[in-house]
Protein backbone atom coordinates (compact mmCIF):
# COMPACT_ATOMS: atom_id res chain seq x y z
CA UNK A 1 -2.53 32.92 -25.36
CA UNK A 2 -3.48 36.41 -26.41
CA UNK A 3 -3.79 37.10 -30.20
CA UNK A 4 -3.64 40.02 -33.02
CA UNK A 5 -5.47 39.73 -36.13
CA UNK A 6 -5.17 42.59 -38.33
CA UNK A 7 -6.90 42.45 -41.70
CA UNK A 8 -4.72 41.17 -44.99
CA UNK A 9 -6.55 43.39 -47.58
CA UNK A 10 -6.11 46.61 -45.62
CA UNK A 11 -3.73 48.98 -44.29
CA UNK A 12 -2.11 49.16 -40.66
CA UNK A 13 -4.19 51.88 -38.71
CA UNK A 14 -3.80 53.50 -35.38
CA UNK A 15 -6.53 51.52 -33.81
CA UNK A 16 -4.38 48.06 -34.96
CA UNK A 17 -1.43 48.91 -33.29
CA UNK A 18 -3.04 49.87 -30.70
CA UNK A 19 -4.56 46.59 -30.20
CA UNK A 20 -1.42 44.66 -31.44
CA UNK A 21 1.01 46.73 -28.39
CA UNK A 22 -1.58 46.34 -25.97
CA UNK A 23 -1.83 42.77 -26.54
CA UNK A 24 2.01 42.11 -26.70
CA UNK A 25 2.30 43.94 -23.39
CA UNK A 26 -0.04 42.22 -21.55
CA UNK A 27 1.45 38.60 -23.05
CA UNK A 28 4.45 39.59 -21.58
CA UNK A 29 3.11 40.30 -18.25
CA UNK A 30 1.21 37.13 -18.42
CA UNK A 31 4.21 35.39 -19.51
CA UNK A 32 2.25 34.37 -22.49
CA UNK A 33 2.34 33.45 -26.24
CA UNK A 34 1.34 36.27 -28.67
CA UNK A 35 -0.50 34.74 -31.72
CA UNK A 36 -0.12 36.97 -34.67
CA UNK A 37 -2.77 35.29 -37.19
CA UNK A 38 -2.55 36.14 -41.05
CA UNK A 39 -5.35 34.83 -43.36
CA UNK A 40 -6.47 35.68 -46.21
CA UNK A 41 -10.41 34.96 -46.26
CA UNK A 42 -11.88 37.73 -48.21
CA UNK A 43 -10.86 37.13 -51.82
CA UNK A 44 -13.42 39.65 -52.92
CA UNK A 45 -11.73 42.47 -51.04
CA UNK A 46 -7.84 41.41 -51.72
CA UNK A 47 -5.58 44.19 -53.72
CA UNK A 48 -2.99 42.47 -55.74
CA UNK A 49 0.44 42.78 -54.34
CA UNK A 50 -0.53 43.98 -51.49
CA UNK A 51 2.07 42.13 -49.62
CA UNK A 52 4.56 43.79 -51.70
CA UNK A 53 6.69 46.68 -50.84
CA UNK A 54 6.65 49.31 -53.08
């Protein structure tokens, strides 16, 4: 199982999809699950409604 997880309390960069397409291609070739894992662990960091579009 291969896995992407990008930070909750920040922006999508470059270097995350990066990371996130390299990982689904290589799932795919493996014939493998892709794991996308979401948590929110750093209360101190989180912006409010971040989840939200604007």
């Amino acid at each position: 199982m291969l896995r992407f997880a990008p930070s909750p309390t920040g922006d999508m960069h470059i270097g995350n999809l990066r990371a996130a397409l390299l990982n689904f291609i290589t799932a795919k070739r493996l014939q493998r699950p892709l794991m996308v894992r979401i948590e929110d662990t750093d209360t101190a960091r989180n912006i409010p409604h971040k989840d939200k579009k604007s």
